[in-house]
Protein backbone atom coordinates (compact mmCIF):
# COMPACT_ATOMS: atom_id res chain seq x y z
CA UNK A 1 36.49 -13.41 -44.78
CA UNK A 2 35.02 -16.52 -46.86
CA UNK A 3 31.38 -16.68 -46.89
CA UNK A 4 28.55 -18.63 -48.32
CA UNK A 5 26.51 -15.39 -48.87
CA UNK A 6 25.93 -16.63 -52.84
CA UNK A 7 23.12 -17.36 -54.77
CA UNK A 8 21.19 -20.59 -54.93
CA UNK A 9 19.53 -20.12 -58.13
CA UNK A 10 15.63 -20.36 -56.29
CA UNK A 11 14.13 -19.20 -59.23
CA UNK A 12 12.13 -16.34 -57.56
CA UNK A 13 12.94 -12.32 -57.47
CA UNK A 14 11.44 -9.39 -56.30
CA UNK A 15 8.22 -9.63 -57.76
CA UNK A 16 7.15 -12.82 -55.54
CA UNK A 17 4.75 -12.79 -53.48
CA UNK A 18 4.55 -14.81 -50.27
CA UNK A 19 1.46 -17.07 -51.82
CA UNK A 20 4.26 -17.82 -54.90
CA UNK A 21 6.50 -19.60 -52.25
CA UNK A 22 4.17 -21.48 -50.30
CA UNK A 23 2.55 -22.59 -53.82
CA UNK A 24 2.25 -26.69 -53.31
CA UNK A 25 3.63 -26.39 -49.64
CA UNK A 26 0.88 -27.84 -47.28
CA UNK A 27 1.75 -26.19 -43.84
CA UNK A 28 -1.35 -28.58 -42.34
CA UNK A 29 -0.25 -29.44 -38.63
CA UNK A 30 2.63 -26.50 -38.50
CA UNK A 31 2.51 -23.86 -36.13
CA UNK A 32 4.24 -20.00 -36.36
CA UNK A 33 4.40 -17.36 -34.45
CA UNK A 34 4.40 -13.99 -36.28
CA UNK A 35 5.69 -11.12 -34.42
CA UNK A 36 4.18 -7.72 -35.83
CA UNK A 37 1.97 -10.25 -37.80
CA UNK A 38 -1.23 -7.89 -38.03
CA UNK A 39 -0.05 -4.80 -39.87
CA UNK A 40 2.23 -4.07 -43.16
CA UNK A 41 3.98 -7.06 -44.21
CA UNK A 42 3.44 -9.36 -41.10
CA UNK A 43 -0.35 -9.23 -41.91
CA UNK A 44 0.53 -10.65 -45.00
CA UNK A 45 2.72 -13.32 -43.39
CA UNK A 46 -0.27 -13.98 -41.46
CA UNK A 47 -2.42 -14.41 -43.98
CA UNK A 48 -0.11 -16.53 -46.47
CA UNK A 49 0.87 -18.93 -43.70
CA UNK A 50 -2.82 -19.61 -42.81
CA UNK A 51 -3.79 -19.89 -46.21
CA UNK A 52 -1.31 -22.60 -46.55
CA UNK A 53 -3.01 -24.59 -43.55
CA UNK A 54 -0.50 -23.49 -40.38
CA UNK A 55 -1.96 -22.46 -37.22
CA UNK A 56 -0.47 -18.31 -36.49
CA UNK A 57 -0.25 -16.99 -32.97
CA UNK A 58 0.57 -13.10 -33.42
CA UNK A 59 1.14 -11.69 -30.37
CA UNK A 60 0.38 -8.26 -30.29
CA UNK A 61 1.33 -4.59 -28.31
CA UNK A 62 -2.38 -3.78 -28.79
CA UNK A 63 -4.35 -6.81 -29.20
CA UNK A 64 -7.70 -5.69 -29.83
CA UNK A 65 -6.02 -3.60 -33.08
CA UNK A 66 -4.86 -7.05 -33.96
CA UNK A 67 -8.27 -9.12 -33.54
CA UNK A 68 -9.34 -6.32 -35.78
CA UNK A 69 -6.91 -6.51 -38.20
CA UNK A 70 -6.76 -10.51 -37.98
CA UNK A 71 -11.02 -10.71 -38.51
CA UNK A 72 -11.75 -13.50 -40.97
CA UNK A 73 -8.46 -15.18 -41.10
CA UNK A 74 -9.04 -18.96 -39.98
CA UNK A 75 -6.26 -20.24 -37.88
CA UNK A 76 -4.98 -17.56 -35.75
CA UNK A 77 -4.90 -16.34 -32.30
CA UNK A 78 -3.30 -13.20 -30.60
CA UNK A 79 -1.83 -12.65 -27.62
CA UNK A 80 -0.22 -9.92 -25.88
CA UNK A 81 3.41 -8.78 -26.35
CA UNK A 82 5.47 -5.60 -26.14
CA UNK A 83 8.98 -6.32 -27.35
CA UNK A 84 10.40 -2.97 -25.19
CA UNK A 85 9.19 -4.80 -22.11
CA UNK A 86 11.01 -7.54 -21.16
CA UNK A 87 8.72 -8.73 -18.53
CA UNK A 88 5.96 -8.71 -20.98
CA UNK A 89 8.52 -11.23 -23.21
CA UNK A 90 8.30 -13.52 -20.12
CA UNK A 91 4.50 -13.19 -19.60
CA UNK A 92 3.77 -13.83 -23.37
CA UNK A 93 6.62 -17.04 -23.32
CA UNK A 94 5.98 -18.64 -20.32
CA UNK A 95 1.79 -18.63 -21.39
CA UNK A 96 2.70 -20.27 -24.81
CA UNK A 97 5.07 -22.68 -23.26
CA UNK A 98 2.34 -23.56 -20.83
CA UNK A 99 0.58 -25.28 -23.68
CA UNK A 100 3.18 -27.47 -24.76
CA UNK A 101 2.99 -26.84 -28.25
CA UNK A 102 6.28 -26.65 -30.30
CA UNK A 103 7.20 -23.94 -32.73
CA UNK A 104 7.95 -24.91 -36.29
CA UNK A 105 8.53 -21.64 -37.75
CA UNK A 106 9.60 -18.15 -35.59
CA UNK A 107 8.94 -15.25 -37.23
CA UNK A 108 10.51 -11.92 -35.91
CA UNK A 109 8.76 -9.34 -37.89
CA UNK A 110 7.37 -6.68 -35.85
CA UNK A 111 9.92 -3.11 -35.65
CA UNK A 112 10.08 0.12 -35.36
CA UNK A 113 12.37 2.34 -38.15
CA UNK A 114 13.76 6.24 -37.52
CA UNK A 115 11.50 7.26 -34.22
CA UNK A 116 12.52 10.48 -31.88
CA UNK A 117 15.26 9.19 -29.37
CA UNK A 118 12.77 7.32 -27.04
CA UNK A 119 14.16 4.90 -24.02
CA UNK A 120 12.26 2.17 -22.95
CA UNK A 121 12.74 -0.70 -19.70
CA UNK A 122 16.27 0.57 -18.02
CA UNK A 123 17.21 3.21 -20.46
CA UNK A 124 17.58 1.28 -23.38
CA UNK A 125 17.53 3.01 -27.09
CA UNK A 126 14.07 1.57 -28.28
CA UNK A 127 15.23 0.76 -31.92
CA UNK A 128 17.87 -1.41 -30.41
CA UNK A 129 15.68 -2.74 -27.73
CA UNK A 130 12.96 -3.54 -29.19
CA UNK A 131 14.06 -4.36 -32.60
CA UNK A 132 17.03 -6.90 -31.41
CA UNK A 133 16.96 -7.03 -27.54
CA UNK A 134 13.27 -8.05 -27.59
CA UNK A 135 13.15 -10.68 -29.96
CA UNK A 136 16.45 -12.22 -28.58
CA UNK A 137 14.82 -12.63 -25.24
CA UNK A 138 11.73 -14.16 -26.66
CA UNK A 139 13.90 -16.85 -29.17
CA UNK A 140 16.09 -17.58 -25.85
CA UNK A 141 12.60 -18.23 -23.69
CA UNK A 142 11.03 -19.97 -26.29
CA UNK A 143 13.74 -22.33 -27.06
CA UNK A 144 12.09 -25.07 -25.29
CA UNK A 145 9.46 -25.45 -28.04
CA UNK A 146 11.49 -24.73 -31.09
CA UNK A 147 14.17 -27.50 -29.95
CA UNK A 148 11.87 -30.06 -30.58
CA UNK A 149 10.45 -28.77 -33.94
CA UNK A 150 13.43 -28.31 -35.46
CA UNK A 151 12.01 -24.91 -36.26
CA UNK A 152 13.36 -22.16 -38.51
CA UNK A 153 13.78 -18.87 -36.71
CA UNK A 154 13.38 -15.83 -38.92
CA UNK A 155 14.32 -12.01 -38.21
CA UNK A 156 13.69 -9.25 -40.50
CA UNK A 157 16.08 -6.95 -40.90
CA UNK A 158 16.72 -4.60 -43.57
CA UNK A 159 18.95 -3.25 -46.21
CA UNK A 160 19.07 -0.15 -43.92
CA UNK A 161 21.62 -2.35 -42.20
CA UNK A 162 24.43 -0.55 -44.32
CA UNK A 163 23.99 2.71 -41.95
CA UNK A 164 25.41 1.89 -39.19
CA UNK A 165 27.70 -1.32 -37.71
CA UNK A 166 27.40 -1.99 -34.22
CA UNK A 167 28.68 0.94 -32.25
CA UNK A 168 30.61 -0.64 -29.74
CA UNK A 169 31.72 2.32 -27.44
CA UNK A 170 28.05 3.95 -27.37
CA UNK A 171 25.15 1.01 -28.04
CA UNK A 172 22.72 2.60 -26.60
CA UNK A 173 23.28 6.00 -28.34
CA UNK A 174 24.32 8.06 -24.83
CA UNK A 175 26.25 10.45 -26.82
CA UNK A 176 24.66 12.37 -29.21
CA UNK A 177 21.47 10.53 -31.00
CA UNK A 178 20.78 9.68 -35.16
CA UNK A 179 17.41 7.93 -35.87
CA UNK A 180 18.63 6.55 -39.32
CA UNK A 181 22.03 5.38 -37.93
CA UNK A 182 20.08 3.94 -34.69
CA UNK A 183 18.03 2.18 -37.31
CA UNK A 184 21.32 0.80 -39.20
CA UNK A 185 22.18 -0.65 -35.73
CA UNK A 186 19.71 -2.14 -34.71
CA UNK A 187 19.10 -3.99 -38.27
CA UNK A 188 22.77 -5.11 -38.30
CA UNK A 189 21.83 -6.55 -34.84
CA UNK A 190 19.60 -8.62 -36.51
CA UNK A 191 21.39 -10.06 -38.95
CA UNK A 192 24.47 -11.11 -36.29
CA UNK A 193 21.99 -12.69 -34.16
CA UNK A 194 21.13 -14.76 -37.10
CA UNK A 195 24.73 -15.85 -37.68
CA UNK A 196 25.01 -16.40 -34.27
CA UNK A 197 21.63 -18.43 -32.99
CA UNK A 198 22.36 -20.27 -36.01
CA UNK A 199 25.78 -21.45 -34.78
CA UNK A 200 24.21 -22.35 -31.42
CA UNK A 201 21.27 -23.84 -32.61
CA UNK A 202 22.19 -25.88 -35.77
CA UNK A 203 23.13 -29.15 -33.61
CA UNK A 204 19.10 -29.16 -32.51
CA UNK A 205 18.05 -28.83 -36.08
CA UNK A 206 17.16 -25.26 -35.64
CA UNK A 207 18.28 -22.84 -38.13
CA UNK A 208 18.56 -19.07 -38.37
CA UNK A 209 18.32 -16.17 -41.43
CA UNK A 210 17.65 -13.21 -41.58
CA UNK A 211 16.67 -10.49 -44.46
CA UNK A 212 15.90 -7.73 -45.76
CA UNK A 213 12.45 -7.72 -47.59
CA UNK A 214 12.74 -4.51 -49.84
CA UNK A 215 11.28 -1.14 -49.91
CA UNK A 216 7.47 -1.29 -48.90
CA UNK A 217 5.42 1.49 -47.90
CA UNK A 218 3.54 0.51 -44.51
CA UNK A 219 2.96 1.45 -40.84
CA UNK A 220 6.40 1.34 -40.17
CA UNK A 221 7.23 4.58 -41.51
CA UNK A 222 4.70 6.64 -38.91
CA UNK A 223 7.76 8.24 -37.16
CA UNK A 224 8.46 10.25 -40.65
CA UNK A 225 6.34 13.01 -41.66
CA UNK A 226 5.29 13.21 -44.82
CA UNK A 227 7.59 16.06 -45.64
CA UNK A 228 10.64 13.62 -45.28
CA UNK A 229 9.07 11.25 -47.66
CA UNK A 230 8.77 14.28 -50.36
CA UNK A 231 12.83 14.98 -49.01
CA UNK A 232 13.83 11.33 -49.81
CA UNK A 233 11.61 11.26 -53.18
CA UNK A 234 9.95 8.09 -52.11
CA UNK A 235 6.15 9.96 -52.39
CA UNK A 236 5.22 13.23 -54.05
CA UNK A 237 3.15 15.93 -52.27
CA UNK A 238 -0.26 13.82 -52.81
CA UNK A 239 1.20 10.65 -51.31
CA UNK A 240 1.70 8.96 -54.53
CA UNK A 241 5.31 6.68 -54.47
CA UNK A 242 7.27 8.54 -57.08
CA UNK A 243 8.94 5.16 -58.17
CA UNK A 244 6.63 2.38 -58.13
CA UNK A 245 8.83 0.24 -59.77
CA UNK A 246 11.51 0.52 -56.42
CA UNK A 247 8.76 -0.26 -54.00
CA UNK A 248 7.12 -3.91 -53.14
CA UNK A 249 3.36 -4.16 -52.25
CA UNK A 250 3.12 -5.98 -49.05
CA UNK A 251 2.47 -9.24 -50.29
CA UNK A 252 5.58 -9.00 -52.00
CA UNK A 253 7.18 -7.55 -48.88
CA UNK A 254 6.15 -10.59 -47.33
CA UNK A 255 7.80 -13.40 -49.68
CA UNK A 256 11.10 -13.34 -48.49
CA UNK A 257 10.20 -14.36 -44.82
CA UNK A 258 7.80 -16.76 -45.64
CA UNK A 259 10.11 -17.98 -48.27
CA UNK A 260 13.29 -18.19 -45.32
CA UNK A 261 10.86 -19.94 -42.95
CA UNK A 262 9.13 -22.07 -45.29
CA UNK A 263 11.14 -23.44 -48.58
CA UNK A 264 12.99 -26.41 -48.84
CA UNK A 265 15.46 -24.87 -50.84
CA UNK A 266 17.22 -23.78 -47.46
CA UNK A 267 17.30 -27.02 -45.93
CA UNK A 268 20.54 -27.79 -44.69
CA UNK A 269 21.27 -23.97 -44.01
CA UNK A 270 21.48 -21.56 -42.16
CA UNK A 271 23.29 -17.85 -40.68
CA UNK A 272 22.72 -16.68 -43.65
CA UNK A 273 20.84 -12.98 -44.91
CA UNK A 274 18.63 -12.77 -47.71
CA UNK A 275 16.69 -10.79 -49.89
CA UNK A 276 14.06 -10.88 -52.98
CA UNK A 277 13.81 -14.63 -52.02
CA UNK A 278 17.48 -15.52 -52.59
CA UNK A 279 20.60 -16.16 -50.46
CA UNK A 280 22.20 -12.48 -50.57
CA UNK A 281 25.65 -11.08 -52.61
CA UNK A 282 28.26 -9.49 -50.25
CA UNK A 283 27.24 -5.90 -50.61
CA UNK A 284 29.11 -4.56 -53.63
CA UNK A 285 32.12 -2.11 -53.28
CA UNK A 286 30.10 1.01 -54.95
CA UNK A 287 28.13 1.47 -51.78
CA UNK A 288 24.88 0.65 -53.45
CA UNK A 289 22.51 -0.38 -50.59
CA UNK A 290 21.90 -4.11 -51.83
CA UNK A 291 23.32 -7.16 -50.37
CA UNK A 292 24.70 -7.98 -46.86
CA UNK A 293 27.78 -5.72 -45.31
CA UNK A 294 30.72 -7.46 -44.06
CA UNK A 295 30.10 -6.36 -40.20
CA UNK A 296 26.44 -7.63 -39.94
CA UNK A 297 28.05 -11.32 -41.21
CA UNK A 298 31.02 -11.75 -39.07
CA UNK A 299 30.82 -14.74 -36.53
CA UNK A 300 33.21 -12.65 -34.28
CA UNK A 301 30.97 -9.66 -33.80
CA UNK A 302 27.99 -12.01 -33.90
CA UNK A 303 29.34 -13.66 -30.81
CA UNK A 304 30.02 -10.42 -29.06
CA UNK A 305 26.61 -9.07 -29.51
CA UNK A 306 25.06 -12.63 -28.05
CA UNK A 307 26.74 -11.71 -24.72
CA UNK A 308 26.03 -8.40 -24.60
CA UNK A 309 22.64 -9.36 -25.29
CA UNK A 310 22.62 -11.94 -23.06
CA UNK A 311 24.22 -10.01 -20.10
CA UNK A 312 21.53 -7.08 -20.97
CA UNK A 313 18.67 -9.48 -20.89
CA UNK A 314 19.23 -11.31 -18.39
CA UNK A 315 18.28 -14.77 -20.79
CA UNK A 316 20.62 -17.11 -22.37
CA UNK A 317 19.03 -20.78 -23.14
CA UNK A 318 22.46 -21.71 -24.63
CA UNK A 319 24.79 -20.57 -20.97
CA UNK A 320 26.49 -23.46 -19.98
């Protein structure tokens, strides 16, 4: 398969920060929305985009935790969201289309990594729903104000992608449950929606990545006990990452979206998966988790998971 997962040459690495890319951007006048964008890395989004001048609206699963979390920051409002609930999707879409603002930048940040088997709306695995199925019903309701925009629609994914492909026969894990493989799923669902909205969207001037923004310690690890952060040597027995040097701090976390909505370095593409603010290698042959695996980048399986989506969903702004 030929791709144009290759380096640019943007200059940055993993070291960035979000504030590094948006140095001399002026995002005056622009408008995001931040999913998850008031804890872990999506506060820094937050914070980085308003400090640049854009107007954030971070809808939120428990507003009031994200006033608090949002207090001080100029240029923000929340509203309420819960990705596993589709009807809450519609509530939270049809309100911001209501004001007839457009979208410039779509930021899909808020997850949920290695929880218990939970199901959520009609059954659904919750890392796949809410992870992928809920932010591809919000993109699909909201298209009507990122047409216009030309926006840049952004989903974070992960390099835990290389656990699992899609599991066609059993998506919603009905036989047998793995968090971490769940988890490499629903990432790789991420990164085909990309490649796919991408393909859709490119004739409106919208344009699709997605990425994987390193190893940060945040909220999203409160489904592991500490115990299985000693197991995996990420912390030792007082908390304390045992290799600081393979972990970002958030603001880092946060470059690589900002940088994927933001840069002009990306104008004029799309569909593609990054990571440490750079276009993405084709994951090596060694098995080392870096870089993007062949099955999250193929258009065919991209496709496949659109209609399955859509057909879940019950939202397609691109059916004919």
């Amino acid at each position: 398969m030929t791709t144009a997962q290759h380096k640019i040459g943007s200059g940055f690495g993993a070291t960035t920060t979000a504030d590094d890319v948006l140095h001399g951007i002026d995002l005056t006048g622009r408008l995001a929305i931040v999913t998850g964008g008031y804890s872990g890395i999506g506060l820094e989004t937050t914070r980085a985009l308003t400090n640049a001048g854009a107007h954030v609206v971070v809808p939120a699963r428990r507003p009031a935790t994200a006033e608090a979390a949002l207090s001080g920051l100029v240029g923000v409002e929340v509203d309420e969201l819960d990705l596993g609930d589709l009807e809450s999707v519609r509530g939270f879409a049809e309100r911001f289309l209501a004001s007839g603002r457009t979208i410039d930048f779509l930021i899909n940040s808020a997850g949920i990594m290695a929880c218990p088997e939970t199901r959520v709306g009609p059954g659904w695995e919750a890392q796949f729903a809410t992870n992928h199925l809920g932010h591809f019903a919000l993109v699909n309701r909201l298209w009507p104000a990122l047409a216009p925009g030309g926006a840049r629609v952004v989903s974070v994914s992960s390099g835990g992608h290389h656990l699992s492909g899609m599991r066609w026969d059993d998506v919603q894990w009905q036989r047998g449950y793995d968090k971490w493989a769940a988890y490499g799923q629903a990432k790789t669902a991420n990164v085909l929606f990309a490649v796919h909205l991408d393909r859709l969207a490119q004739s409106s001037g919208v344009r699709a990545f997605a990425l994987h923004p390193g190893a940060i310690l945040t909220p999203l690890q409160r489904h592991m006990a500490k115990e299985e952060m000693v197991e995996r040597g990420w912390i030792d027995e007082n908390g304390t990452p045992l290799n600081p040097e393979g972990f970002k701090n958030p603001q880092q976390g946060a470059a690589t979206q900002v940088w994927a909505a933001t840069s002009p370095q990306l104008d004029g593409l799309g569909g593609l998966y990054l990571e440490d603010c750079e276009v993405a290698e084709p994951a090596p042959a060694d098995g080392a988790m870096r870089g993007v695996k062949d099955w999250a980048v193929d258009p065919e399986q991209a496709a496949r998971l659109w209609q399955l989506s859509a057909e879940l969903t019950g939202v397609n702004a691109f059916a004919t």
